[in-house]
Protein backbone atom coordinates (compact mmCIF):
# COMPACT_ATOMS: atom_id res chain seq x y z
CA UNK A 1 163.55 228.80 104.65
CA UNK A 2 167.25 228.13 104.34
CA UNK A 3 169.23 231.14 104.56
CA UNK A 4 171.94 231.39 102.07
CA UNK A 5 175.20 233.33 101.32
CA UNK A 6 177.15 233.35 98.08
CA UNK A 7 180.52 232.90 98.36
CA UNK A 8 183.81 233.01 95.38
CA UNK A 9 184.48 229.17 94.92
CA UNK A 10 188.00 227.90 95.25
CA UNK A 11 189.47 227.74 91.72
CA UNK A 12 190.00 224.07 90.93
CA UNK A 13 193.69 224.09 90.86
CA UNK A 14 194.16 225.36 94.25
CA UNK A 15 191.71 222.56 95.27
CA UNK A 16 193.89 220.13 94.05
CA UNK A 17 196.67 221.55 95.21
CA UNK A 18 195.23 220.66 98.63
CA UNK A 19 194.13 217.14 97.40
CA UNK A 20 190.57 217.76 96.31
CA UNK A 21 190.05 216.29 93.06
CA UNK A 22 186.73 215.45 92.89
CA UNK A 23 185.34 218.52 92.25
CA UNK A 24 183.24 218.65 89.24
CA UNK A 25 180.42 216.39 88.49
CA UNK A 26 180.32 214.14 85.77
CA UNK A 27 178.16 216.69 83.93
CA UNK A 28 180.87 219.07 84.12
CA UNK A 29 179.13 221.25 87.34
CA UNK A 30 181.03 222.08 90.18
CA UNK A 31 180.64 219.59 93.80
CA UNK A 32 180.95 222.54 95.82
CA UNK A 33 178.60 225.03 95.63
CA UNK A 34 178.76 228.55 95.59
CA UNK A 35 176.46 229.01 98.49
CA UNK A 36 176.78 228.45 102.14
CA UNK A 37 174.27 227.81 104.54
CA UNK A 38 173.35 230.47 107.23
CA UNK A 39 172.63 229.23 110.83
CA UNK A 40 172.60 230.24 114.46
CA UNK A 41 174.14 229.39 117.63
CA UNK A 42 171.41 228.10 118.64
CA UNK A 43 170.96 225.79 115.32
CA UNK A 44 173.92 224.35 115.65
CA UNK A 45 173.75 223.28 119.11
CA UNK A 46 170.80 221.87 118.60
CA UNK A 47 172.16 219.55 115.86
CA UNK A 48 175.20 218.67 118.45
CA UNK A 49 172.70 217.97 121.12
CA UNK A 50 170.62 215.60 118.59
CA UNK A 51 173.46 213.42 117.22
CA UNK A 52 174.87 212.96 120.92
CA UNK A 53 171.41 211.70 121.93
CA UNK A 54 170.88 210.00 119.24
CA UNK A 55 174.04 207.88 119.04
CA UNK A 56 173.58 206.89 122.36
CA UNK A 57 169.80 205.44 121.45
CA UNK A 58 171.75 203.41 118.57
CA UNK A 59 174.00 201.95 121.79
CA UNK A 60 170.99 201.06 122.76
CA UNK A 61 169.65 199.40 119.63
CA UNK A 62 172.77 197.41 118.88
CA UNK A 63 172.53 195.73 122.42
CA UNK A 64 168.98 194.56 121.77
CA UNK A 65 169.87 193.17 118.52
CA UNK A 66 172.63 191.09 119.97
CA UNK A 67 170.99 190.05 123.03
CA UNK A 68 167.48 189.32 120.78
CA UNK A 69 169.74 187.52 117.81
CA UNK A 70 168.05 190.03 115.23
CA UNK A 71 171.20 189.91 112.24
CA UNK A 72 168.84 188.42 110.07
CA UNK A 73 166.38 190.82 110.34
CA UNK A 74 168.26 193.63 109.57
CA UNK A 75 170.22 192.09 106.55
CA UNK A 76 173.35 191.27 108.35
CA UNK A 77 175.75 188.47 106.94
CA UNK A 78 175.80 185.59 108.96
CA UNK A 79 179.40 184.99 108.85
CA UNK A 80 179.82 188.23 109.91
CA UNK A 81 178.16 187.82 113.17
CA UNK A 82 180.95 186.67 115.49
CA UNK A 83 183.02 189.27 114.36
CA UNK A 84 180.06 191.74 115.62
CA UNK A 85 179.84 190.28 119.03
CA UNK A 86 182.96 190.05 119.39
CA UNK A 87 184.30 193.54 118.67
CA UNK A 88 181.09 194.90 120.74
CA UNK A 89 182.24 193.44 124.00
CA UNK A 90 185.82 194.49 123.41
CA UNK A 91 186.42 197.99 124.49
CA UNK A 92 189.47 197.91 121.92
CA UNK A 93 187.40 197.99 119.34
CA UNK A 94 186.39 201.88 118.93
CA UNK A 95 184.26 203.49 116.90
CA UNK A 96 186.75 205.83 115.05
CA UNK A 97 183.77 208.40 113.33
CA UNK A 98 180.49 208.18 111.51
CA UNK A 99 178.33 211.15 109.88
CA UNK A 100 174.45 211.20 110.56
CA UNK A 101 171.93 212.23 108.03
CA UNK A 102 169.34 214.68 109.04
CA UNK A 103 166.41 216.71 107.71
CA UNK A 104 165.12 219.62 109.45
CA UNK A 105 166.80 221.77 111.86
CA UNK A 106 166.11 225.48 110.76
CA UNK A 107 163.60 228.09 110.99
CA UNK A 108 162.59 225.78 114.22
CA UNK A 109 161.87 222.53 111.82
CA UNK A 110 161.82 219.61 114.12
CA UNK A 111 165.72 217.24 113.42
CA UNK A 112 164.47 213.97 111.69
CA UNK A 113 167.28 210.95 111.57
CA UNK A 114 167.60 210.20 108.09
CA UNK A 115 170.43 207.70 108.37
CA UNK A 116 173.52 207.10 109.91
CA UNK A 117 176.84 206.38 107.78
CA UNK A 118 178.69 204.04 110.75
CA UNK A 119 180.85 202.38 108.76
CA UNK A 120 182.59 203.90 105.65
CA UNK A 121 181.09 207.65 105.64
CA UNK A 122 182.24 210.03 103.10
CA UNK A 123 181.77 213.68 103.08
CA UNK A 124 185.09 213.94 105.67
CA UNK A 125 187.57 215.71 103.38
CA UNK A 126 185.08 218.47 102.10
CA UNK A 127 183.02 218.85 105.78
CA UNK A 128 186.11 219.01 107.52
CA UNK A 129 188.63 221.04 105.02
CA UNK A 130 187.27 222.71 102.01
CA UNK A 131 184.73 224.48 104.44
CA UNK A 132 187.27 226.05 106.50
CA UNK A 133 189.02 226.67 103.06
CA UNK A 134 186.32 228.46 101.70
CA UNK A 135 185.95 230.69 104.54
CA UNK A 136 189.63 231.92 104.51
CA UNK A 137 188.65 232.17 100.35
CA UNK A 138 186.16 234.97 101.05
CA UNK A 139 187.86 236.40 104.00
CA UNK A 140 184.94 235.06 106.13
CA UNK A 141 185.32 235.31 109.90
CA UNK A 142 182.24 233.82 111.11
CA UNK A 143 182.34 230.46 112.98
CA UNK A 144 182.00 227.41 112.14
CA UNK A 145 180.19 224.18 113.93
CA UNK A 146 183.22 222.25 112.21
CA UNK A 147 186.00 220.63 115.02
CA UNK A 148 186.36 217.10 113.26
CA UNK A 149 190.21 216.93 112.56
CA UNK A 150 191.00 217.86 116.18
CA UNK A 151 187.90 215.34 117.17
CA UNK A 152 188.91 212.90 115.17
CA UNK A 153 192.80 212.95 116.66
CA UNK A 154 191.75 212.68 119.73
CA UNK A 155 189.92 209.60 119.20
CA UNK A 156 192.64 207.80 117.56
CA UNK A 157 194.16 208.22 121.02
CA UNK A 158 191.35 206.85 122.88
CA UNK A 159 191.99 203.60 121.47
CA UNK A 160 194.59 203.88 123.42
CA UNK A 161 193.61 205.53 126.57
CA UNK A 162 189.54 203.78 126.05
CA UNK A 163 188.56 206.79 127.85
CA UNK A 164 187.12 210.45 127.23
CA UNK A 165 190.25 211.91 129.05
CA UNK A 166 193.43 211.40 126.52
CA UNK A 167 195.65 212.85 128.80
CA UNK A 168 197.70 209.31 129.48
CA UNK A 169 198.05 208.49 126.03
CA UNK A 170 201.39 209.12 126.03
CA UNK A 171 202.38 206.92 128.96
CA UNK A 172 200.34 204.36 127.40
CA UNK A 173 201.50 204.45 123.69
CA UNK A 174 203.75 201.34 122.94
CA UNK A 175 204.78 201.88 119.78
CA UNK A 176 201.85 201.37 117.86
CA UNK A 177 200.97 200.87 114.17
CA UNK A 178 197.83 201.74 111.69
CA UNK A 179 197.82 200.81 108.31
CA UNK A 180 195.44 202.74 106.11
CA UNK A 181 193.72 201.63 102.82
CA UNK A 182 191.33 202.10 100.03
CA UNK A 183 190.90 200.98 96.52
CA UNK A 184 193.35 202.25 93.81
CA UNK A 185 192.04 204.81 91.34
CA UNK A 186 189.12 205.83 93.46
CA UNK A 187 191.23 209.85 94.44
CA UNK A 188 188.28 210.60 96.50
CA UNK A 189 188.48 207.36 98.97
CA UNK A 190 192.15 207.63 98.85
CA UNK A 191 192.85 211.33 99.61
CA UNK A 192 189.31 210.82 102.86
CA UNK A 193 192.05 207.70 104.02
CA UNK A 194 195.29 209.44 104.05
CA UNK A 195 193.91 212.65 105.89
CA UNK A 196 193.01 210.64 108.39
CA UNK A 197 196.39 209.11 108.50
CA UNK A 198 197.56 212.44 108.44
CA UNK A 199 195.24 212.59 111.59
CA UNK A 200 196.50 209.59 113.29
CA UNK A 201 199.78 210.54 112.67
CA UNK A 202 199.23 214.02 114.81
CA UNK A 203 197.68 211.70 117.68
CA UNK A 204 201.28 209.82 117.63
CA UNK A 205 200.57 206.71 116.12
CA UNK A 206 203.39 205.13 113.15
CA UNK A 207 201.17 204.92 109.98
CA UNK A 208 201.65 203.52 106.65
CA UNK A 209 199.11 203.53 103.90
CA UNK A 210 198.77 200.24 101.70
CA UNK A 211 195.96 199.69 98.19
CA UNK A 212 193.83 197.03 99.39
CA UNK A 213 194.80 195.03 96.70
CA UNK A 214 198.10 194.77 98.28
CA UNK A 215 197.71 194.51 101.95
CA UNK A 216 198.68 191.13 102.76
CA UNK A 217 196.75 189.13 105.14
CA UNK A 218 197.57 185.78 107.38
CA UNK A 219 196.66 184.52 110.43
CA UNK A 220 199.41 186.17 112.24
CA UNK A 221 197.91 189.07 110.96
CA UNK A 222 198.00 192.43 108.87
CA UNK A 223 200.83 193.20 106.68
CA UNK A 224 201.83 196.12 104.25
CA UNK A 225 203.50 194.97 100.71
CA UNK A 226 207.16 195.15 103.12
CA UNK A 227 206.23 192.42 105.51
CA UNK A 228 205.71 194.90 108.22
CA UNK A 229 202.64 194.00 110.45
CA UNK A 230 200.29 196.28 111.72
CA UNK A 231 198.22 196.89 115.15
CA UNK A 232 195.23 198.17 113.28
CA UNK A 233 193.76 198.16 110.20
CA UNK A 234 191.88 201.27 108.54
CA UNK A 235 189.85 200.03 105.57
CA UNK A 236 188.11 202.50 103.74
CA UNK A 237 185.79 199.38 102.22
CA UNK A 238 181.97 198.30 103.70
CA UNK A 239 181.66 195.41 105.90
CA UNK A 240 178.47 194.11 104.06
CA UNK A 241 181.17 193.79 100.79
CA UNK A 242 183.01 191.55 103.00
CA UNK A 243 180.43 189.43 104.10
CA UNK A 244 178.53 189.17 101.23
CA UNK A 245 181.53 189.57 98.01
CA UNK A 246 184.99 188.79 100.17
CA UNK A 247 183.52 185.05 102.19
CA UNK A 248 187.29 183.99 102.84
CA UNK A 249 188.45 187.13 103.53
CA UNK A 250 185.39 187.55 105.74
CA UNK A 251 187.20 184.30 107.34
CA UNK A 252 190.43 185.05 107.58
CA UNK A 253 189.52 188.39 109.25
CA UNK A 254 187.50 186.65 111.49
CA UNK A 255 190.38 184.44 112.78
CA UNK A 256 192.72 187.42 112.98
CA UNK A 257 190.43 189.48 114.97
CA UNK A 258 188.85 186.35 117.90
CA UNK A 259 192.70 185.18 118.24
CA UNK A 260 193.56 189.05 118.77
CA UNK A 261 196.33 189.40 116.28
CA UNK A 262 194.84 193.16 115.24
CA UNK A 263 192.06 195.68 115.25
CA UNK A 264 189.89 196.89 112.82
CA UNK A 265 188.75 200.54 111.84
CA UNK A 266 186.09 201.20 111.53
CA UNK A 267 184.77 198.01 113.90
CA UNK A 268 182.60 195.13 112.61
CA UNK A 269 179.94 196.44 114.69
CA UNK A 270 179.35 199.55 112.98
CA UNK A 271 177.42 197.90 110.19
CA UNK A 272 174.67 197.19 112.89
CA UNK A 273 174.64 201.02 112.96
CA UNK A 274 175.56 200.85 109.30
CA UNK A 275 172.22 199.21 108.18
CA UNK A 276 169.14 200.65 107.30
CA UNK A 277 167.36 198.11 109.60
CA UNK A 278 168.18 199.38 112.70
CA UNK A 279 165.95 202.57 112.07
CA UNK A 280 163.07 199.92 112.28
CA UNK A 281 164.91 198.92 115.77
CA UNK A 282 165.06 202.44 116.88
CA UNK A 283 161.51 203.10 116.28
CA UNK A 284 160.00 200.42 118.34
CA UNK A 285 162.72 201.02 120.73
CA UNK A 286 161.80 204.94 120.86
CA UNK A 287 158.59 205.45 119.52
CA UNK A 288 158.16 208.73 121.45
CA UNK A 289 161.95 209.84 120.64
CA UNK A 290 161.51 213.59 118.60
CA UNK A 291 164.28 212.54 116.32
CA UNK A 292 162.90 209.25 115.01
CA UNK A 293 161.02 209.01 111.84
CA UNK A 294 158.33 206.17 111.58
CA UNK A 295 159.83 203.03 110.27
CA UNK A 296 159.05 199.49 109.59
CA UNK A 297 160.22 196.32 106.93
CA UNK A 298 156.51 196.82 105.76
CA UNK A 299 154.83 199.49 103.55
CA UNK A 300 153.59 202.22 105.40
CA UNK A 301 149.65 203.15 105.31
CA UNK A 302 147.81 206.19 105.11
CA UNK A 303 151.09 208.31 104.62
CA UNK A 304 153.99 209.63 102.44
CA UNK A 305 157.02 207.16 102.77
CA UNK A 306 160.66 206.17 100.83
CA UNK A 307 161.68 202.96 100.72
CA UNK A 308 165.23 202.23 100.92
CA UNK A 309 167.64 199.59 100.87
CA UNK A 310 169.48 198.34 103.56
CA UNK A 311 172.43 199.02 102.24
CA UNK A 312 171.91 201.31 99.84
CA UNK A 313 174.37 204.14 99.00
CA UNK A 314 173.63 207.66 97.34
CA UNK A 315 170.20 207.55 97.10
CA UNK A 316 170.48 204.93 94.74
CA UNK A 317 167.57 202.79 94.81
CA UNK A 318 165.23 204.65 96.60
CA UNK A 319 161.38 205.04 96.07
CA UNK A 320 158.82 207.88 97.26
CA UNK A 321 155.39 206.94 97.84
CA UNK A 322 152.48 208.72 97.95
CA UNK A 323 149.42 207.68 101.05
CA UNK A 324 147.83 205.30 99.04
CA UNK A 325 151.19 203.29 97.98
CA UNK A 326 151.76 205.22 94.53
CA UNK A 327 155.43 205.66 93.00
CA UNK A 328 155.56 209.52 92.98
CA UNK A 329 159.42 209.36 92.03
CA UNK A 330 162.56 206.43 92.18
CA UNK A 331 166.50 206.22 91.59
CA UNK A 332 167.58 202.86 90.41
CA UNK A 333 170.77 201.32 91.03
CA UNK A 334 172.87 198.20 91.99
CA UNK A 335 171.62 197.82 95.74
CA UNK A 336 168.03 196.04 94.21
CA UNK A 337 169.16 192.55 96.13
CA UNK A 338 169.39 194.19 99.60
CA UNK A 339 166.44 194.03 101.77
CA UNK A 340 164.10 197.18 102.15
CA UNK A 341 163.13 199.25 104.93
CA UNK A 342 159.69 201.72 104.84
CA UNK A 343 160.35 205.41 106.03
CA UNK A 344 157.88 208.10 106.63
CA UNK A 345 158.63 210.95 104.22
CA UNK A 346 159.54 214.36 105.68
CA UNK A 347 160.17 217.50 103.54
CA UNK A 348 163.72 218.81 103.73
CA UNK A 349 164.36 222.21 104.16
CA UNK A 350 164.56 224.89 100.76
CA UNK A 351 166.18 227.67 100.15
CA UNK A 352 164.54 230.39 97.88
CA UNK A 353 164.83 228.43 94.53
CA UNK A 354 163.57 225.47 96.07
CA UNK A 355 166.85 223.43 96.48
CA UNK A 356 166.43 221.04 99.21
CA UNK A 357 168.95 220.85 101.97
CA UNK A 358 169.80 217.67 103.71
CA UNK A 359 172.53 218.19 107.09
CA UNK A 360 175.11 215.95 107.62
CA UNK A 361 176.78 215.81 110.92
CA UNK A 362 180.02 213.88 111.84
CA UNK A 363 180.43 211.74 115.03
CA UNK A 364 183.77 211.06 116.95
CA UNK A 365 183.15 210.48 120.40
CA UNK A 366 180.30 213.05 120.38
CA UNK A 367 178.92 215.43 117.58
CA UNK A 368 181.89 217.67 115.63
CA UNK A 369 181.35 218.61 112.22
CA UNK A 370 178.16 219.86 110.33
CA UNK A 371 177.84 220.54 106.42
CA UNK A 372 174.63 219.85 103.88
CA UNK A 373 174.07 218.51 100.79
CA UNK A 374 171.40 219.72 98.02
CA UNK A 375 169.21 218.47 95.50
CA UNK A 376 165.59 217.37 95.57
CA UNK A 377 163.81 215.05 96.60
CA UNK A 378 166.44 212.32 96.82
CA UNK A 379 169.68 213.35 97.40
CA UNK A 380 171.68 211.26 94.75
CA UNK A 381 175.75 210.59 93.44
CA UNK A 382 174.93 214.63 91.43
CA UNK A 383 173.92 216.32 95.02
CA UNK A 384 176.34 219.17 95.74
CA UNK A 385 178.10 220.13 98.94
CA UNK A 386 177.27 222.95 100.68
CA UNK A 387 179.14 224.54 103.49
CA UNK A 388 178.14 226.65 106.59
CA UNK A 389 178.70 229.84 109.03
CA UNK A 390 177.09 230.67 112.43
CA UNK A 391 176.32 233.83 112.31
């Protein structure tokens, strides 16, 4: 049973005096509960020790797809592809953050890998500041499993340093640039890209932020609207939309990235990580592992399962299936051309009124951040956000 603490919520002003705007639900119901989750010291290491393991089996999993030529298999875009291998075997391309989805992990419930968001995860604004923010709210001294910013920093400087010790980042720094971007009009995507700006400017990097609309791109390069080119590129916008939606940009990228002319955050690699697919990968790869949920690009038999699509976002979508291959409950939604993947079901944890809790736990360089969503069944766009103490 999830253990849970109400808490005064942050009047909506004051959120958006600290740049959190989305926060009420189209219905008119507030994002952030008025609840937090209760866990121990011993809970939350255990959900640091499973993402660490865990990220290191998808490692793992993305070297056997390359080395087996598996793309196709887990819904990759072909022209995509070099872009993948190429920005795997170049240490320069680092994995800035990611946030797995788990179920389980209280009252001794086994930690089930639900998904992992490699790519463009949100979540990062809420996980890693309203938390904290609702803590100092209700004068709540209890800690927190919750050290993204300074995790986050510090690997912005290891794409400098390409090492766990940042120490020599500054006698390596040359003067380097990161331009940031997301769509216009979407506050939540812009406000999750300029605090980590904010972030990469505390790591010492020069930062500008640029609409993706008007980033300018050649094959010198990346340039902001004043002709100023850029080392890196942060683009808060999936690699699958490239490939499949954006073909020349897809190309152009392509040639900017082989002939070296910048870097891309988060790297083309992380939709290997990014895709549904991989879960089937990790399965075969781990059958044994305690963390990994039987999966397969076929129906399951004689047990409960979701289907999901590859590249599905907020539960949209998604199916539950009963053991004899019955729809017991489905989301639609604009993902219906991707390719599927089969999931054993697993219950996620409740609290007393039988709200279902799924954790989310953010990944830079190893495990930082934890927070949880709730709903039902499937967690969809109307979940809330629900933040934590270890007590």
């Amino acid at each position: 049973m999830i253990a849970i603490k109400k808490v005064q919520p942050i009047n909506n002003e004051v959120l958006e005096k600290i740049g959190f705007q989305w926060h009420t639900d189209i219905d008119g119901s507030s994002y952030v509960s008025d609840e937090i989750v209760e866990i121990s010291e011993n809970e939350a290491e255990n959900y640091y020790k499973a993402v660490n393991e865990i990220y290191e089996m998808f490692v793992t999993a993305g070297d056997y797809i390359i080395e087996n030529n598996l793309f196709h298999d887990i819904g990759i875009p072909f022209n995509l592809v070099p872009m993948i291998k190429h920005s795997w075997e170049n240490e320069p391309n680092w994995h800035l953050y990611g946030r797995f989805d788990l179920a389980g992990g209280i009252d001794n419930q086994p930690i089930k890998l639900i998904e992992f968001n490699a790519d463009t995860p949100t979540g990062l604004f809420e996980t890693s500041v309203i938390q904290w923010a609702l803590l100092n709210h209700n004068n709540l001294e209890d800690k927190q499993f919750n050290n993204i910013y300074n995790a986050i920093t510090e690997n912005f400087k290891r794409l400098v340093t390409l090492d766990s010790d940042t120490s020599s980042f500054a006698e390596k720094y040359s003067g380097l640039k990161i331009l940031f971007s997301s769509y216009k009009g979407n506050l939540e995507e812009e406000q999750t890209v300029k605090l980590l700006q904010k972030m990469a400017d505390d790591s010492g990097f020069i930062t500008d932020f640029e609409y993706l609309d008007s980033v300018q791109f050649s094959e010198d390069g990346i340039f902001n609207s004043k002709d100023v080119q850029f080392e890196y590129w942060f683009k808060l916008y999936p690699w699958e939309d490239i490939g499949f939606a954006e073909t020349e940009l897809a190309t152009l990228l392509q040639k900017i990235q082989l002939e070296q002319k910048a870097i891309f955050l988060n790297p083309a690699y992380t939709l290997l990580f990014q895709s549904k697919g991989i879960m089937k990968i990790l399965y075969e790869l781990f059958p044994e592992s305690p963390y990994l949920l039987e999966t397969s690009f076929e129906p399951l038999e004689n047990k409960k399962f979701i289907e999901k699509k590859m590249f599905g976002r907020e539960g949209a979508n998604t199916k539950i299936f009963d053991e004899v291959g019955n729809v017991l409950e489905e989301i639609g939604g604009e993902y219906e051309n991707y390719k599927s993947i089969f999931q054993e079901y697993i219950e996620f944890p409740q609290d007393v009124n039988g709200e279902k809790y799924q954790a989310g736990v953010f990944f830079a360089f190893e495990g930082c951040g934890l927070a949880f969503r709730k709903g039902g069944n499937i967690l969809d766009n109307m979940s809330k956000f629900v933040g934590h103490i270890i007590k």
